[in-house]
Protein backbone atom coordinates (compact mmCIF):
# COMPACT_ATOMS: atom_id res chain seq x y z
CA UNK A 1 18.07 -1.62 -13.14
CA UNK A 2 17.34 -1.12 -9.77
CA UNK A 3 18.54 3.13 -10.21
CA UNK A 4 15.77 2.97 -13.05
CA UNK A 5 13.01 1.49 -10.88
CA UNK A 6 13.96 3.58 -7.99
CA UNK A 7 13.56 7.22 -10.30
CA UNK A 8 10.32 5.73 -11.49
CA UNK A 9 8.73 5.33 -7.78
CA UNK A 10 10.14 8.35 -6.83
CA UNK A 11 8.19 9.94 -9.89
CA UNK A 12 4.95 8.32 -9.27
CA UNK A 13 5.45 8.88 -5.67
CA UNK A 14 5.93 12.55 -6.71
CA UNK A 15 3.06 12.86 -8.60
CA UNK A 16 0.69 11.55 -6.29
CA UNK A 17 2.09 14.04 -3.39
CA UNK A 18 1.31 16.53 -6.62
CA UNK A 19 -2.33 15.43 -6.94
CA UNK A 20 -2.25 15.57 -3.09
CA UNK A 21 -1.63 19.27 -2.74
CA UNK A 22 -3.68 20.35 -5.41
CA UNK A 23 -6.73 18.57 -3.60
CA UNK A 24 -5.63 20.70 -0.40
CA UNK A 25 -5.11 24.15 -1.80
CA UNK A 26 -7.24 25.82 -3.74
CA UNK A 27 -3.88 28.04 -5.15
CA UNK A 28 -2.64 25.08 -6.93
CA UNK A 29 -4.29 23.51 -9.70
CA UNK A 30 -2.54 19.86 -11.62
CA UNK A 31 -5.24 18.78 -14.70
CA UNK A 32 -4.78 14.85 -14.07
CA UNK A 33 -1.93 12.18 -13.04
CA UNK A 34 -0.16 12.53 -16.06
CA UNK A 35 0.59 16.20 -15.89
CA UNK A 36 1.24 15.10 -12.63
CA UNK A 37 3.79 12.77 -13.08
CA UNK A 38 5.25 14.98 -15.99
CA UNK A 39 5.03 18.15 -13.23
CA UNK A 40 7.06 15.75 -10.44
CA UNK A 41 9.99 15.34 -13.71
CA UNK A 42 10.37 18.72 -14.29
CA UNK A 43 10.14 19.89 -10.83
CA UNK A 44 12.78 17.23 -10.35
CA UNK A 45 14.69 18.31 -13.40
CA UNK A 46 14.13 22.60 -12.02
CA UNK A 47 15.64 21.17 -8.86
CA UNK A 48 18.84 19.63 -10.20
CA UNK A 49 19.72 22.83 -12.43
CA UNK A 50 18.97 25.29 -9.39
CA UNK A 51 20.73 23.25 -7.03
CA UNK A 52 23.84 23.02 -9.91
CA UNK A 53 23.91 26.59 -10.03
CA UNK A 54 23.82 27.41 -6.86
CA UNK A 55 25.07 24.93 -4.99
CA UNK A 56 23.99 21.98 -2.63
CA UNK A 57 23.35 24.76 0.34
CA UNK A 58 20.07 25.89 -2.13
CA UNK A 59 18.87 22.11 -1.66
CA UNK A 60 15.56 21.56 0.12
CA UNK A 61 17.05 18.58 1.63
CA UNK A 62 19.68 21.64 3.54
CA UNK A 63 16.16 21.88 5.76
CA UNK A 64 17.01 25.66 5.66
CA UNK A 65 14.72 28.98 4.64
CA UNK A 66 16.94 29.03 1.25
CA UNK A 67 16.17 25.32 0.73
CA UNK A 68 12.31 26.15 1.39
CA UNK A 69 12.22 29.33 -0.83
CA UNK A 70 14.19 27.98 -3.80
CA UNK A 71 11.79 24.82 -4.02
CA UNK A 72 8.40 26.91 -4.47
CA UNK A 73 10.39 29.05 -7.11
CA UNK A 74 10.73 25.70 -8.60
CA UNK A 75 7.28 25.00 -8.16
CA UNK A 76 6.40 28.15 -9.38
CA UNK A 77 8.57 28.25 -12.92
CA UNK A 78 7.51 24.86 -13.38
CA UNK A 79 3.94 26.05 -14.22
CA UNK A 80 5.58 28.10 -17.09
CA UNK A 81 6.82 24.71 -18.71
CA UNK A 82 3.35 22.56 -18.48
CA UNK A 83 0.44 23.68 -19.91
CA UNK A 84 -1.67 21.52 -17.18
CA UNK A 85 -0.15 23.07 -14.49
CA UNK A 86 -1.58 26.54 -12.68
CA UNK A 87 0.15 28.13 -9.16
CA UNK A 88 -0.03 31.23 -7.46
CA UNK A 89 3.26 32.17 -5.90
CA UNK A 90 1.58 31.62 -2.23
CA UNK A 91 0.01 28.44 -4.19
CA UNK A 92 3.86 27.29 -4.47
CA UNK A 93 4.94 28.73 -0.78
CA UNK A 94 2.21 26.26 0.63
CA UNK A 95 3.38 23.28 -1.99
CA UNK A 96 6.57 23.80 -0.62
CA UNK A 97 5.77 23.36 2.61
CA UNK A 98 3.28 19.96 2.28
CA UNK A 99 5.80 18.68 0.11
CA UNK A 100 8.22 19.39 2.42
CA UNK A 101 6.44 18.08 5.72
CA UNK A 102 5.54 14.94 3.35
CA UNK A 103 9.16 14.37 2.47
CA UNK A 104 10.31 14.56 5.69
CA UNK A 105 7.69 11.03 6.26
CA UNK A 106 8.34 9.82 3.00
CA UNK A 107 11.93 10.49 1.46
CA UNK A 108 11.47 10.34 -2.59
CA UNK A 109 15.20 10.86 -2.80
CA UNK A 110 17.17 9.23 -5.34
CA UNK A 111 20.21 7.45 -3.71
């Protein structure tokens, strides 16, 4: 149970960081918490399957250029999924980056 309650923090945790970057960048734009929260789970989901593909090195947790490149892609496809979702591809390049810096504070990994 404790796996379960973890993925949902790490969702809502998500979601606000979501709502957080769309306040800061005019390039991104989220229409509410819930298509925030259903962005953060299929950015999550993007992540998994690109990371499966490719391989762990792809990971944003690898702290590399790759890492940092693949996760606005994510970003970026994941507006093609949710209707309530809108990002330019510099939108995404800046998402990755505060999501990034906010990660490195506050670790929404799923252990």
């Amino acid at each position: 149970m404790i796996g379960w309650l973890g993925a949902v923090v790490r969702f809502i945790v998500s979601a606000f960081v979501l709502l957080g970057v769309d306040f800061l960048l005019p390039n991104v734009e989220i229409n509410g918490f819930v298509n925030a929260l259903i962005a953060s789970i299929v950015i999550a989901f993007l992540g998994y399957v690109v990371e499966n593909l490719f391989g762990e090195g792809l990971s944003p947790q690898a702290r590399g250029l790759t890492g940092f490149i693949s996760a606005a892609l994510v970003i970026y496809l994941a507006q093609s999924i949710l209707a309530g979702m809108r990002v330019t591809f510099i939108g995404a390049l800046l998402a990755a980056l505060i999501i990034g810096i906010v990660d490195s504070f506050v670790p929404t990994e799923l252990r």
